[in-house]
C-alpha atoms as a PDB file:
ATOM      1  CA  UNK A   1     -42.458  75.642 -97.489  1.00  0.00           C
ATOM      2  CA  UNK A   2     -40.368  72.962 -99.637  1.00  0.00           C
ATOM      3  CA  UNK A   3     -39.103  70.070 -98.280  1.00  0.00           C
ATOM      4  CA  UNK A   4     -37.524  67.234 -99.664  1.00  0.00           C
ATOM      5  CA  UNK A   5     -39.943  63.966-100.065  1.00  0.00           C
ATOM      6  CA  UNK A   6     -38.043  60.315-100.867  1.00  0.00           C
ATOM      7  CA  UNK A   7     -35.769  62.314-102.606  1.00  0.00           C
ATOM      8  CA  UNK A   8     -38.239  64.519-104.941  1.00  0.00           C
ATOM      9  CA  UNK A   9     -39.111  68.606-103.893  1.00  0.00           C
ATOM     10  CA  UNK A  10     -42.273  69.256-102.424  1.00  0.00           C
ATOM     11  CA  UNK A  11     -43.976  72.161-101.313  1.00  0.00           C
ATOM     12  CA  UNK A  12     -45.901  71.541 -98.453  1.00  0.00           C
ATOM     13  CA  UNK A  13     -48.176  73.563 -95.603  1.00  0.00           C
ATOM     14  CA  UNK A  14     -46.030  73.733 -92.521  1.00  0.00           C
ATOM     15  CA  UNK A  15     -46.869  71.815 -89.666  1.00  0.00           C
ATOM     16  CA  UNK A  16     -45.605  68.378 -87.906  1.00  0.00           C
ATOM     17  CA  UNK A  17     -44.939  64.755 -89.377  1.00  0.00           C
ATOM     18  CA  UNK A  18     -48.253  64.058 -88.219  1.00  0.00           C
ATOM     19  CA  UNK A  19     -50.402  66.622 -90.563  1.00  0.00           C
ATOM     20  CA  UNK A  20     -47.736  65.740 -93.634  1.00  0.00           C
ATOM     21  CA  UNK A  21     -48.638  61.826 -93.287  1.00  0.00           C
ATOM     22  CA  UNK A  22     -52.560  62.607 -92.962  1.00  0.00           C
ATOM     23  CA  UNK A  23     -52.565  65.455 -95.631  1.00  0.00           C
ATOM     24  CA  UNK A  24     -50.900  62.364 -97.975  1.00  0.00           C
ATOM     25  CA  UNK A  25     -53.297  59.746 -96.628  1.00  0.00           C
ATOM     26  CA  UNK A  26     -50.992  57.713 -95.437  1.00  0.00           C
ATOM     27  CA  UNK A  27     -51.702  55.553 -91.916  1.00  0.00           C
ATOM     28  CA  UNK A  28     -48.413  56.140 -89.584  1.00  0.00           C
ATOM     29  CA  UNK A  29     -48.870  52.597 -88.586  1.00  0.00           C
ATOM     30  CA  UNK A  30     -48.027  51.408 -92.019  1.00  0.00           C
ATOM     31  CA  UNK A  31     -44.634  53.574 -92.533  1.00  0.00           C
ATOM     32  CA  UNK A  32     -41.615  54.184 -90.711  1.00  0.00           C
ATOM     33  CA  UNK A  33     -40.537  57.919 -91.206  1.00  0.00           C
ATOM     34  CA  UNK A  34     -36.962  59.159 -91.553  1.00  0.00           C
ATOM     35  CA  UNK A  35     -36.578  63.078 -90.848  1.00  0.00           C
ATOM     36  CA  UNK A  36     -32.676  64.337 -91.643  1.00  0.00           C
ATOM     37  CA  UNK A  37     -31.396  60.903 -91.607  1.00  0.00           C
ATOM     38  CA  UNK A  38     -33.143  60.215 -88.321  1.00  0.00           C
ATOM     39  CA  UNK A  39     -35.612  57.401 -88.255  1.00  0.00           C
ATOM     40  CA  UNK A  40     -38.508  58.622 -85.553  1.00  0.00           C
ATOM     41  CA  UNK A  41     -40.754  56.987 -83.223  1.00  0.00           C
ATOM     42  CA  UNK A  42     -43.929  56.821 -83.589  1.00  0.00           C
ATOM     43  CA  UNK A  43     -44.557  59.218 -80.232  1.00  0.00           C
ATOM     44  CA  UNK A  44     -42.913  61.582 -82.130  1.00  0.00           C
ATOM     45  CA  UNK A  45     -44.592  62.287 -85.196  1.00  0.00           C
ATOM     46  CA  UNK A  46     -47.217  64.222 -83.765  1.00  0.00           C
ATOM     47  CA  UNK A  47     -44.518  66.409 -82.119  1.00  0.00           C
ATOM     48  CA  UNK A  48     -41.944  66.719 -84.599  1.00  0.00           C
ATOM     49  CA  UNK A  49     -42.548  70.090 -86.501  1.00  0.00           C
ATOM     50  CA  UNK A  50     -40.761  70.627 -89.892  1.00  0.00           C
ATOM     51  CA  UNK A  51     -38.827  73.058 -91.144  1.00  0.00           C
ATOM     52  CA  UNK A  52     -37.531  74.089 -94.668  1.00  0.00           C
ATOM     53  CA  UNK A  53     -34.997  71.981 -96.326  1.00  0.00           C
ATOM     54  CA  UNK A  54     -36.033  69.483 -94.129  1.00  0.00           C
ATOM     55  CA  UNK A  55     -35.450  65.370 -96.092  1.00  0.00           C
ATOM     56  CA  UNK A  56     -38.199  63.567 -95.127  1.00  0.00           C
ATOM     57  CA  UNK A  57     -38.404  59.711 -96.254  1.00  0.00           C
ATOM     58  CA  UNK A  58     -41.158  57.491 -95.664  1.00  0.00           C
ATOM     59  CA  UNK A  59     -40.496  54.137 -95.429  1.00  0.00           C
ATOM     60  CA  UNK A  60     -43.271  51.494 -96.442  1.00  0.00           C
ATOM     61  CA  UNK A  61     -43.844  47.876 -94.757  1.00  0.00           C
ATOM     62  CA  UNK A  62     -44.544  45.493 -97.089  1.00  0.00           C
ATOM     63  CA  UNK A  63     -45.965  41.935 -97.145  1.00  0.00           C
ATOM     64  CA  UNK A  64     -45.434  39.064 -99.156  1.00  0.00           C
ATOM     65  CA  UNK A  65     -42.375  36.299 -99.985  1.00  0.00           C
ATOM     66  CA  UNK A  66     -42.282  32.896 -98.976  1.00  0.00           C
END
Protein backbone atom coordinates (compact mmCIF):
# COMPACT_ATOMS: atom_id res chain seq x y z
CA UNK A 1 0.00 0.00 0.00
CA UNK A 2 1.42 3.72 -0.54
CA UNK A 3 1.34 6.12 1.93
CA UNK A 4 2.69 9.37 2.19
CA UNK A 5 6.10 9.61 4.43
CA UNK A 6 7.33 13.46 5.55
CA UNK A 7 5.96 14.38 2.47
CA UNK A 8 7.72 11.73 -0.03
CA UNK A 9 5.49 8.33 -1.47
CA UNK A 10 6.18 5.19 0.02
CA UNK A 11 5.03 1.87 -0.46
CA UNK A 12 4.80 0.11 2.56
CA UNK A 13 3.41 -3.52 4.07
CA UNK A 14 0.17 -2.72 5.80
CA UNK A 15 -0.05 -2.87 9.33
CA UNK A 16 -0.09 -0.24 12.43
CA UNK A 17 2.28 2.81 13.32
CA UNK A 18 3.95 0.45 15.42
CA UNK A 19 5.33 -2.18 12.62
CA UNK A 20 6.03 1.11 10.16
CA UNK A 21 8.40 2.72 12.99
CA UNK A 22 10.17 -0.80 13.72
CA UNK A 23 10.30 -1.91 9.98
CA UNK A 24 12.31 1.79 9.65
CA UNK A 25 14.31 1.25 12.82
CA UNK A 26 13.26 3.95 14.39
CA UNK A 27 12.69 3.89 18.55
CA UNK A 28 8.99 5.47 19.17
CA UNK A 29 10.51 7.04 22.17
CA UNK A 30 12.68 9.22 20.06
CA UNK A 31 9.81 10.59 17.55
CA UNK A 32 6.57 12.08 17.84
CA UNK A 33 4.27 10.74 14.96
CA UNK A 34 1.67 12.78 13.08
CA UNK A 35 -1.03 10.52 11.17
CA UNK A 36 -3.57 12.90 8.86
CA UNK A 37 -2.58 15.95 10.64
CA UNK A 38 -3.14 14.26 13.98
CA UNK A 39 -0.22 14.09 16.32
CA UNK A 40 -0.73 10.51 18.35
CA UNK A 41 0.08 9.25 21.65
CA UNK A 42 2.31 7.03 22.25
CA UNK A 43 -0.58 4.30 23.52
CA UNK A 44 -1.66 4.56 20.25
CA UNK A 45 0.84 3.59 17.90
CA UNK A 46 0.56 0.08 18.47
CA UNK A 47 -3.21 0.41 17.76
CA UNK A 48 -3.43 2.76 15.05
CA UNK A 49 -3.68 0.70 11.73
CA UNK A 50 -2.99 2.53 8.39
CA UNK A 51 -4.68 2.82 5.51
CA UNK A 52 -3.88 4.01 1.89
CA UNK A 53 -3.32 7.60 1.27
CA UNK A 54 -2.71 7.82 4.70
CA UNK A 55 0.26 11.22 5.53
CA UNK A 56 2.28 10.01 8.01
CA UNK A 57 5.09 12.46 9.51
CA UNK A 58 7.55 11.59 11.97
CA UNK A 59 8.76 14.07 14.00
CA UNK A 60 12.42 13.82 15.48
CA UNK A 61 13.63 15.18 19.08
CA UNK A 62 16.70 16.65 18.90
CA UNK A 63 19.45 17.75 21.34
CA UNK A 64 21.83 20.38 21.40
CA UNK A 65 21.91 24.57 21.68
CA UNK A 66 23.02 26.47 24.47
Amino acid sequence: MQVKINGKPEEIQSGTVLDLLNAKKIEPQMVAVEVNDKVLERDDLATTHLHEGDQVEFLFYMGGGR
